[in-house]
C-alpha atoms as a PDB file:
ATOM      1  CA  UNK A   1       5.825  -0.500   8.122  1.00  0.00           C
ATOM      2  CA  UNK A   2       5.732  -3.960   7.470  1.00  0.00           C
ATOM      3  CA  UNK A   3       5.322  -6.386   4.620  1.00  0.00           C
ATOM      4  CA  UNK A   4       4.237  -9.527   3.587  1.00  0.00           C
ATOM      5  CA  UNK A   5       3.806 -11.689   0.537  1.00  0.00           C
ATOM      6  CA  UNK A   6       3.445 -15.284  -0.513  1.00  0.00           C
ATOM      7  CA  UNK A   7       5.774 -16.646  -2.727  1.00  0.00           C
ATOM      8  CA  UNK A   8       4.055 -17.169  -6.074  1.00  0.00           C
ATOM      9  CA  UNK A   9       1.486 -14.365  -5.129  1.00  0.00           C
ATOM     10  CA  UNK A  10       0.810 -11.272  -7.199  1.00  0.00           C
ATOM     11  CA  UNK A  11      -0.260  -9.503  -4.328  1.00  0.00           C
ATOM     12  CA  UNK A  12       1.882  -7.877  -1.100  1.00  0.00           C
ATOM     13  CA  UNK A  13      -0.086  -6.704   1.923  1.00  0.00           C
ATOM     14  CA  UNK A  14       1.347  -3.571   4.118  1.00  0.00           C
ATOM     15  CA  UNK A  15       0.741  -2.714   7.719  1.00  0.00           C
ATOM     16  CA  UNK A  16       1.945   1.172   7.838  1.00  0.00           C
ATOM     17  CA  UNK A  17       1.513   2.787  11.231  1.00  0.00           C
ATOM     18  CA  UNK A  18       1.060   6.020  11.783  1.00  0.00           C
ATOM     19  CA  UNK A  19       0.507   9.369  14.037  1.00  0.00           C
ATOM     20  CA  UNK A  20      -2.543  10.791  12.704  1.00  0.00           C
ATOM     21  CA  UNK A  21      -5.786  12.978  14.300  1.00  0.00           C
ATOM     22  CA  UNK A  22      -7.854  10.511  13.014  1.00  0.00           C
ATOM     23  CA  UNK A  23      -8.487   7.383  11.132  1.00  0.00           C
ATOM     24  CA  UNK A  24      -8.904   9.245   7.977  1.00  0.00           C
ATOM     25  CA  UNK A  25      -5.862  10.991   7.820  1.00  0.00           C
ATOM     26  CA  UNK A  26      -3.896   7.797   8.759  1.00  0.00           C
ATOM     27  CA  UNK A  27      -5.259   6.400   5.350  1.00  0.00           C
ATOM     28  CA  UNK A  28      -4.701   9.459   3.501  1.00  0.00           C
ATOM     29  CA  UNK A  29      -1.197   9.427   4.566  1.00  0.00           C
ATOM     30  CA  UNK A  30      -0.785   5.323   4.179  1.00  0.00           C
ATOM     31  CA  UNK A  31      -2.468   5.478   0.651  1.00  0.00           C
ATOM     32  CA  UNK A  32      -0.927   8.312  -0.529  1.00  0.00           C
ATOM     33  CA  UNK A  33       3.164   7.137   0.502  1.00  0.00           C
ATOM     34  CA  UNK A  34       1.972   3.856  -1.331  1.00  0.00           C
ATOM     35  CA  UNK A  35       1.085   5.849  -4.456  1.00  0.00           C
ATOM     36  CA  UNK A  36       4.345   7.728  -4.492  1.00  0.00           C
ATOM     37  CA  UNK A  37       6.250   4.497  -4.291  1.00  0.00           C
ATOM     38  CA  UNK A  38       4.259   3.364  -7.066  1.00  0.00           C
ATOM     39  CA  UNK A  39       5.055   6.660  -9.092  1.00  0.00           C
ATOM     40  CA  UNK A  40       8.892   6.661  -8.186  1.00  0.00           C
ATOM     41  CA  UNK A  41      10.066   2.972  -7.927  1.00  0.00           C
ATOM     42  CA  UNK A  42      11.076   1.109 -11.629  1.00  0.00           C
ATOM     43  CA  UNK A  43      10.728  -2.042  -9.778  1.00  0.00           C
ATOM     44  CA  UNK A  44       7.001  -1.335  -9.188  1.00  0.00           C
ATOM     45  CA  UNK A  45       6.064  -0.453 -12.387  1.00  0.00           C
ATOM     46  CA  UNK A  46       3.506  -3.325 -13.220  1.00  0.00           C
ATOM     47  CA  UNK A  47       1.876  -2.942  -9.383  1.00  0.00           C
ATOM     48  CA  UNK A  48      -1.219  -0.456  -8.677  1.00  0.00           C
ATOM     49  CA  UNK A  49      -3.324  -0.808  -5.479  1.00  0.00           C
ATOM     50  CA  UNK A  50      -6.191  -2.532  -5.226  1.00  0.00           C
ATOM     51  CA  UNK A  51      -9.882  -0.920  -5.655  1.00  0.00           C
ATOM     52  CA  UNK A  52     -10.069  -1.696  -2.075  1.00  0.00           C
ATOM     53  CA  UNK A  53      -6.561  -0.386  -0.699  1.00  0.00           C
ATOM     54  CA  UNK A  54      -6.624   2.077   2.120  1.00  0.00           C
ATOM     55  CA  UNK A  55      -7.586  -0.137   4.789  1.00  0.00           C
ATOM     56  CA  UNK A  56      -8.736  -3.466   3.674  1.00  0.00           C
ATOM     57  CA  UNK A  57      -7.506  -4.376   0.295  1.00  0.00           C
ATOM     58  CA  UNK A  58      -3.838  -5.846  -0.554  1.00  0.00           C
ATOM     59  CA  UNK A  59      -2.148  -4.242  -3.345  1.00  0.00           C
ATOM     60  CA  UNK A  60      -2.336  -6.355  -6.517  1.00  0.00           C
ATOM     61  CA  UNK A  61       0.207  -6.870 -10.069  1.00  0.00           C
END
Protein backbone atom coordinates (compact mmCIF):
# COMPACT_ATOMS: atom_id res chain seq x y z
CA UNK A 1 0.00 0.00 0.00
CA UNK A 2 0.90 3.35 -0.64
CA UNK A 3 -0.30 6.86 -0.02
CA UNK A 4 -0.41 10.15 -1.15
CA UNK A 5 -1.86 13.54 -0.36
CA UNK A 6 -1.35 17.20 -1.03
CA UNK A 7 -0.85 19.36 1.67
CA UNK A 8 -3.96 21.51 2.05
CA UNK A 9 -6.04 18.71 0.26
CA UNK A 10 -9.10 17.03 1.72
CA UNK A 11 -8.54 14.14 -0.25
CA UNK A 12 -5.69 11.07 0.07
CA UNK A 13 -5.34 8.67 -2.85
CA UNK A 14 -4.24 4.81 -2.10
CA UNK A 15 -2.53 2.35 -4.36
CA UNK A 16 -3.27 -1.16 -2.43
CA UNK A 17 -1.89 -4.19 -4.23
CA UNK A 18 -3.10 -7.26 -4.03
CA UNK A 19 -3.27 -11.26 -4.82
CA UNK A 20 -6.63 -11.73 -6.08
CA UNK A 21 -8.44 -14.27 -8.93
CA UNK A 22 -9.59 -11.40 -10.50
CA UNK A 23 -10.00 -7.73 -10.79
CA UNK A 24 -13.13 -7.82 -8.85
CA UNK A 25 -12.06 -9.40 -5.90
CA UNK A 26 -8.92 -7.15 -5.75
CA UNK A 27 -11.51 -4.22 -5.29
CA UNK A 28 -13.64 -6.03 -2.99
CA UNK A 29 -10.74 -6.67 -0.85
CA UNK A 30 -9.09 -2.91 -1.41
CA UNK A 31 -12.58 -1.27 -0.72
CA UNK A 32 -13.56 -3.24 1.91
CA UNK A 33 -9.86 -2.89 4.23
CA UNK A 34 -10.52 0.92 3.43
CA UNK A 35 -13.97 0.72 5.02
CA UNK A 36 -12.74 -1.05 8.10
CA UNK A 37 -10.12 1.60 8.61
CA UNK A 38 -12.77 4.01 8.30
CA UNK A 39 -14.97 2.07 10.94
CA UNK A 40 -11.99 1.47 13.44
CA UNK A 41 -9.60 4.52 13.23
CA UNK A 42 -10.72 7.90 15.58
CA UNK A 43 -8.42 9.77 13.43
CA UNK A 44 -10.62 9.03 10.37
CA UNK A 45 -13.71 9.84 11.66
CA UNK A 46 -14.70 12.87 9.34
CA UNK A 47 -13.27 10.75 6.02
CA UNK A 48 -15.71 8.37 3.87
CA UNK A 49 -14.71 7.23 0.34
CA UNK A 50 -15.62 8.73 -2.52
CA UNK A 51 -18.84 7.69 -4.74
CA UNK A 52 -16.23 6.65 -7.10
CA UNK A 53 -13.66 4.69 -4.76
CA UNK A 54 -12.79 1.18 -5.72
CA UNK A 55 -10.69 1.87 -8.56
CA UNK A 56 -10.82 5.37 -9.74
CA UNK A 57 -11.97 7.74 -7.13
CA UNK A 58 -9.68 9.28 -4.17
CA UNK A 59 -11.16 9.15 -0.86
CA UNK A 60 -12.57 12.54 0.20
CA UNK A 61 -13.18 14.59 4.04
Amino acid sequence: MTATADPGDDRIDLVLFSLADSEAEAMLTARAACLRALERAPELIAWRLSDGAAGDGPGTR
